[in-house]
Protein backbone atom coordinates (compact mmCIF):
# COMPACT_ATOMS: atom_id res chain seq x y z
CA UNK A 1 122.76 74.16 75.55
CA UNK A 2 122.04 71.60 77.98
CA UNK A 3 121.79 67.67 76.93
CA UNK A 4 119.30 64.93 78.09
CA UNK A 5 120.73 63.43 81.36
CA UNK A 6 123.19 66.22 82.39
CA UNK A 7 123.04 67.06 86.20
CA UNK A 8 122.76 70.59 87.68
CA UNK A 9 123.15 72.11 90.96
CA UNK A 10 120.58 74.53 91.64
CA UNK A 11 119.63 75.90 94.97
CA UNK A 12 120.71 72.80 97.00
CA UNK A 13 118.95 70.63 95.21
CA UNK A 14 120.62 68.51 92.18
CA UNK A 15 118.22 68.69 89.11
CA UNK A 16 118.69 66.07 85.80
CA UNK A 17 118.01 67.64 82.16
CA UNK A 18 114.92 65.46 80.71
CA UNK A 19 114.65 67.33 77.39
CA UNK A 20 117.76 69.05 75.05
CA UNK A 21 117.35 72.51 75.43
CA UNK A 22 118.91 76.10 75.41
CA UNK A 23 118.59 77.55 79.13
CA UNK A 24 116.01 80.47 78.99
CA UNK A 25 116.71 83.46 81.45
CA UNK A 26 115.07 82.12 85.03
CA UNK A 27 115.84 78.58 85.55
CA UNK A 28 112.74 78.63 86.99
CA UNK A 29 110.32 79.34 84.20
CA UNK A 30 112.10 76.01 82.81
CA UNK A 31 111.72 73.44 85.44
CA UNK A 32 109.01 71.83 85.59
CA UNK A 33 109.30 70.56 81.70
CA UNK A 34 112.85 70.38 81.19
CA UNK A 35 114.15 69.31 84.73
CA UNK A 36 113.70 66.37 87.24
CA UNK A 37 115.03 66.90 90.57
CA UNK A 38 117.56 63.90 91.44
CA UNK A 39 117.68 64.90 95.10
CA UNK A 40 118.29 67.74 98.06
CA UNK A 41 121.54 68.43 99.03
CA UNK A 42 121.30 68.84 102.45
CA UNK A 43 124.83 70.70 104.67
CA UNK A 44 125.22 71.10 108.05
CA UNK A 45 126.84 74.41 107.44
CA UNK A 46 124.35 75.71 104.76
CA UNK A 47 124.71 76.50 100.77
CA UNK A 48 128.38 76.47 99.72
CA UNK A 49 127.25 79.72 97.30
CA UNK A 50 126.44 81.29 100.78
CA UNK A 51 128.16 84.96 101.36
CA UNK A 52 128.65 84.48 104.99
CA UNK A 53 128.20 81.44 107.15
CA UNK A 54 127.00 83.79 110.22
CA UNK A 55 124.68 84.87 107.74
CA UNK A 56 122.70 81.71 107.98
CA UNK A 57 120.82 80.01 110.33
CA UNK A 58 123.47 78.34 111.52
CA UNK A 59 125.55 81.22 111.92
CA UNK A 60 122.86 82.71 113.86
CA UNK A 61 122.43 79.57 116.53
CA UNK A 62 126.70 79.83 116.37
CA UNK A 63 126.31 83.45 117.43
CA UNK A 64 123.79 82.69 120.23
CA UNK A 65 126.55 80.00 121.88
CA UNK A 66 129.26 82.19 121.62
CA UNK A 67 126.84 84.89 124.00
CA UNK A 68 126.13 81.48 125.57
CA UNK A 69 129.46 81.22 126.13
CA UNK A 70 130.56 84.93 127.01
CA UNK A 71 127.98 84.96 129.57
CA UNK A 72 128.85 81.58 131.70
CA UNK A 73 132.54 83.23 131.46
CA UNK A 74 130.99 86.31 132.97
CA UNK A 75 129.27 85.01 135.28
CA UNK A 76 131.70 82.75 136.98
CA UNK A 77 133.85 85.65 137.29
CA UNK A 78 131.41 87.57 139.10
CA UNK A 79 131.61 85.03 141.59
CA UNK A 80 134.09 86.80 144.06
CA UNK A 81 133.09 85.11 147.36
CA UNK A 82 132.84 81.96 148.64
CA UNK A 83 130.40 80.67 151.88
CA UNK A 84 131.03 77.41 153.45
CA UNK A 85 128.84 75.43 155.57
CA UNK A 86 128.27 72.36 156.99
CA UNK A 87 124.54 70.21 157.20
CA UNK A 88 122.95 66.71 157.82
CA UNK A 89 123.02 64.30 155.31
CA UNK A 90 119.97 63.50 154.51
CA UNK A 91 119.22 67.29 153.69
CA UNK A 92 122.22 67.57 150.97
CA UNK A 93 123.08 64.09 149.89
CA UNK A 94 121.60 65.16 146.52
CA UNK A 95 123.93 68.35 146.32
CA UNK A 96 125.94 67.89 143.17
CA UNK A 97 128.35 71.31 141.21
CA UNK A 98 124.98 71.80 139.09
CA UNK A 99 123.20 72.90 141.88
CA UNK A 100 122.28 76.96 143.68
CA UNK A 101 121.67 77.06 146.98
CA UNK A 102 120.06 79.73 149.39
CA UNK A 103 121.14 80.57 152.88
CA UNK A 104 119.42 82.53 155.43
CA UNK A 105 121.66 83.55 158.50
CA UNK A 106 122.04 86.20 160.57
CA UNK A 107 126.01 85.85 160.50
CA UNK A 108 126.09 86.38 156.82
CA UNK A 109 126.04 89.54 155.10
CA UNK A 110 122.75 91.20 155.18
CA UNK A 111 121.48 88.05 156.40
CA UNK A 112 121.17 86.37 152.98
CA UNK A 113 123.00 84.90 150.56
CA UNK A 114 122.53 82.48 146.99
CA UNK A 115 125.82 80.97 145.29
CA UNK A 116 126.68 77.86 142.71
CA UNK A 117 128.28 74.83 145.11
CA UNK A 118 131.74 74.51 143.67
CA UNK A 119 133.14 71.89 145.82
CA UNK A 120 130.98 69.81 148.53
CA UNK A 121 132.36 66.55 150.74
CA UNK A 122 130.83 63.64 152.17
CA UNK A 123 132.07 63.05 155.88
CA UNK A 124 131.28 60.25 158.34
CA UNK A 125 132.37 60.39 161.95
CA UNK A 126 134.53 57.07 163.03
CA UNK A 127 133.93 57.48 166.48
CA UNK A 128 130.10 58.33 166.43
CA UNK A 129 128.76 57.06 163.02
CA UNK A 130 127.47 60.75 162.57
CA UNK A 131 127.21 61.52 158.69
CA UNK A 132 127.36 65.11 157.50
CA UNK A 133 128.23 66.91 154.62
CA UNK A 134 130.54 70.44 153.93
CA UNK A 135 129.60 72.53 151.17
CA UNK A 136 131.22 75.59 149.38
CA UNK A 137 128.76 77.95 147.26
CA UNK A 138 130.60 80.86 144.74
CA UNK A 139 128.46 83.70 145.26
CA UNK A 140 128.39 86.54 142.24
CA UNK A 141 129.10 90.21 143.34
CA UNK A 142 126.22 91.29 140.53
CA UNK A 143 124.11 94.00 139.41
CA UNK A 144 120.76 95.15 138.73
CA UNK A 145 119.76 94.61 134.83
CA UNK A 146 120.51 97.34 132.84
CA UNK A 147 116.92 98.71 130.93
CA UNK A 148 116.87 97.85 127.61
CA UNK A 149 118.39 99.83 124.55
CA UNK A 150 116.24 101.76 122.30
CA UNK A 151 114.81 99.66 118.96
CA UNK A 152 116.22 101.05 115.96
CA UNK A 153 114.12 102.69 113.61
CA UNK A 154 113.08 100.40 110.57
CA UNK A 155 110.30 101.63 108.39
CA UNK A 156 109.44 100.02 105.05
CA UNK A 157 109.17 101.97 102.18
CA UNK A 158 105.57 101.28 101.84
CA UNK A 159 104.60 103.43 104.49
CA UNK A 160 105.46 107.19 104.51
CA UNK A 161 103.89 107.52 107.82
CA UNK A 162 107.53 108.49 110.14
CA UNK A 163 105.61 106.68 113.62
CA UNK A 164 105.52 103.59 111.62
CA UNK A 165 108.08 100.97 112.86
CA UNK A 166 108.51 97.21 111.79
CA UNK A 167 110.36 95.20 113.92
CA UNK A 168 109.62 91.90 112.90
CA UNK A 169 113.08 89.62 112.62
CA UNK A 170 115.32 92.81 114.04
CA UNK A 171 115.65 90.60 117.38
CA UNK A 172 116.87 87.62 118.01
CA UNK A 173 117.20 85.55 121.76
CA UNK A 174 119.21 82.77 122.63
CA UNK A 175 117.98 80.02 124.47
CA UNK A 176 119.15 81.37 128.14
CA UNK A 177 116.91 84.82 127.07
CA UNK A 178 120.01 86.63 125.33
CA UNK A 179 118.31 89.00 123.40
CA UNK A 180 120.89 90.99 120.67
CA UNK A 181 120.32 92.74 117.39
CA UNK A 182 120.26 90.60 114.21
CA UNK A 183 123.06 91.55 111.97
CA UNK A 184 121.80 90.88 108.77
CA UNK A 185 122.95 94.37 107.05
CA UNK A 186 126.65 93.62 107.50
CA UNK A 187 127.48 91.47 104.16
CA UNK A 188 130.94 90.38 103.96
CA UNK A 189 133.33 92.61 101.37
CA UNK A 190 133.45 92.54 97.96
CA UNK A 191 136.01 90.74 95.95
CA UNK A 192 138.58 92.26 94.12
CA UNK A 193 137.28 93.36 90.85
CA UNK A 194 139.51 93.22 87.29
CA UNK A 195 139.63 90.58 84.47
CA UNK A 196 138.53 86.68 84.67
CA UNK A 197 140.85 85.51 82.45
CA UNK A 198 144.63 86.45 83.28
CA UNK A 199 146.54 84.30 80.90
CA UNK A 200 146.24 82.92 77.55
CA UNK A 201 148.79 79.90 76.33
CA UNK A 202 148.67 79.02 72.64
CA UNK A 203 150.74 76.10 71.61
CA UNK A 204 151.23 75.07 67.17
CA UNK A 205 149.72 78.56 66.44
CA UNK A 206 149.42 79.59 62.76
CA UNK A 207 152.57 80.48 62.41
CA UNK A 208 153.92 77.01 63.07
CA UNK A 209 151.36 75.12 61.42
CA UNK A 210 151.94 77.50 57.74
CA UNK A 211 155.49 76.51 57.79
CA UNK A 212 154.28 73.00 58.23
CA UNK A 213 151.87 73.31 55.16
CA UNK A 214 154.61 74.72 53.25
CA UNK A 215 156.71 71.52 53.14
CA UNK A 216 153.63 69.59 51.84
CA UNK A 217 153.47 68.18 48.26
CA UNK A 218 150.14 66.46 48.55
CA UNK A 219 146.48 66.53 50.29
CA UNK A 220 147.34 63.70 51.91
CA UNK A 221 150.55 64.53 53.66
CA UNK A 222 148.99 67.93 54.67
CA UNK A 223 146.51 66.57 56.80
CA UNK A 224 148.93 63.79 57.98
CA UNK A 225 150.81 66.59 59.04
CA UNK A 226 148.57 69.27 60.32
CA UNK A 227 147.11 66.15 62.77
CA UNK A 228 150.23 65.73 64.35
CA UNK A 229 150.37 69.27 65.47
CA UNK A 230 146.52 69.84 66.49
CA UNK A 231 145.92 73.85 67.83
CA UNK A 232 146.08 74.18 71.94
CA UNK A 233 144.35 77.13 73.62
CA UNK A 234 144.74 76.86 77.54
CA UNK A 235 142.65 79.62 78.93
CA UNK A 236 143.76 80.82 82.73
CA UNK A 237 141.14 82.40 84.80
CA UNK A 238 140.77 83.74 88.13
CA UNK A 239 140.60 81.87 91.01
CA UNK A 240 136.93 82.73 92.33
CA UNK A 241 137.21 80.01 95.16
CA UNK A 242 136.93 81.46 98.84
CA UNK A 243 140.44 82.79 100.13
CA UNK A 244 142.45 81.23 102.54
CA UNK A 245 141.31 84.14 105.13
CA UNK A 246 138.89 86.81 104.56
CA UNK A 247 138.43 89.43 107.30
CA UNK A 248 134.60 89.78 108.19
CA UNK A 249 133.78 91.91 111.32
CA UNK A 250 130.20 91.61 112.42
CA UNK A 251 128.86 93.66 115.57
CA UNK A 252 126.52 91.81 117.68
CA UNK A 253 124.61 94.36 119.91
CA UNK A 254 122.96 92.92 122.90
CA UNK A 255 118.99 95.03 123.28
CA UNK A 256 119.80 94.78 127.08
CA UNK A 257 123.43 94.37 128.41
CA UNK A 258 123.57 91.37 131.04
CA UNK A 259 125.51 91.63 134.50
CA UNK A 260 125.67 88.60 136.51
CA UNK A 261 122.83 88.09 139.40
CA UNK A 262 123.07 89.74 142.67
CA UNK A 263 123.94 87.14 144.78
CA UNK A 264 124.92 88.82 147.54
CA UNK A 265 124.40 92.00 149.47
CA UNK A 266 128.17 93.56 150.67
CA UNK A 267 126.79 97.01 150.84
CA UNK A 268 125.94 98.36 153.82
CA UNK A 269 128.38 95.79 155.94
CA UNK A 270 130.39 97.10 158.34
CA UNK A 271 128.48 99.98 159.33
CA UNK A 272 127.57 101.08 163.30
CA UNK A 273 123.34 100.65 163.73
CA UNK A 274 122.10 101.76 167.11
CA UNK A 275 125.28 101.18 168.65
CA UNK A 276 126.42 97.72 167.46
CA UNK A 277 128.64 95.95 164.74
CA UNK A 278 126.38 95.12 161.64
């Protein structure tokens, strides 16, 4: 039974009761005469009722900066040598650590190489005025991509047809073109199952309230009495809150797996060609 002016929480969104009623079975089949909507609740982190925060949307764009993440990690790694060079000022006084360079040189391995500048230096020349600057590029010892993995094989029940395949919402790309398998199948475990209420305390119980009534002489002193020792039931249930720590292990399977960029060529170095050190 729900009053005039009591608030509910429904679906992020708080609703007030317009009309005393007894809730049917859908809330919905109720609203629009019985409820006024108050206002959205809106969370950063999604419904509080939610089973899983990577679940969400959120999760999801959480999931894509932890790849993010994972691959700027693997990528500077990967960046085993390091080229230095010198050059005029006017042609790198705009160099900053966000920027990739290309060299072409005979000198360097297979004549070519592309890094990330890591540390660069402004120099001027007392004696001549002469401005120049010295650069250091991280070059990544990379791969070729890897071809993609197979799609899995989702077909709706509507279809017998075994050729069918729907793959709408199966992938999912971050914003650097990370493209991984949405994990939606893999629902966090179920709670422990057994009784809501664990405990029942029951305080001036019959038994102390008849021995009470049996020192009574009058109607009037009996209910005098029995007032001063009202019945107490204090139900304990279980605690349905979220635990402290609950274990969730979610796979994240990326369609193609990423290696950081060839960068630079070392094969092949070091080898004699028509008589002379390559």
């Amino acid at each position: 039974l729900y009053q005039e002016g009591v608030q509910v929480v429904h679906q992020n969104t708080i609703y007030t009761c317009r009309l005393t009623h007894t809730s049917g079975l859908l809330f919905e089949e109720e609203e629009r005469d019985t409820w006024a909507i108050q206002r959205q609740i809106v969370t950063p982190l999604g419904s509080a009722a939610r089973p899983s925060f990577f679940l969400t949307e959120r999760g999801y764009q959480a999931a894509d900066h932890a790849l993010e993440r994972a691959k700027a990690i693997l990528a500077k790694s990967a960046r085993a040598i390091e080229v230095s060079f010198e050059g005029p000022w006017e042609t790198l006084k705009e160099v900053t650590t966000d920027t990739t360079i290309s060299l072409n040189d005979p000198r360097l391995p297979n004549g070519k190489v592309r890094g990330k500048v890591v540390r660069y230096a402004l120099h001027v020349k007392g004696e001549t005025g002469a401005r120049f600057v010295h650069v250091t590029l991280a070059c990544a010892v990379g791969a070729k991509q890897a071809p993609p993995l197979p799609l899995p094989l989702k077909t709706p029940e509507a279809y017998s047809t075994p050729d069918y395949q729907d793959h709408d919402h199966t992938l999912r790309r971050t914003p650097s073109g990370l493209e991984y398998f949405c994990y939606d199948a893999h629902q966090p475990p179920l709670r422990e199952r057994g009784p809501l209420l664990r405990h029942i305390e029951l305080s001036n119980g019959p038994e102390e309230q008849e021995a009470v009534m049996s020192e009574q002489r009058s109607r009037a002193s009996l209910l005098q009495a029995l007032a001063q020792i009202p019945t107490h039931v204090r139900l304990y249930f279980r605690d349905l809150r979220t635990k402290d720590q609950l274990e969730h292990v979610i796979p994240v399977t990326a369609v193609r797996p990423w290696a950081a960029p060839e960068q630079v060529i070392i094969t092949g170095v070091g080898k004699q060609e028509s008589g002379k050190q390559s």
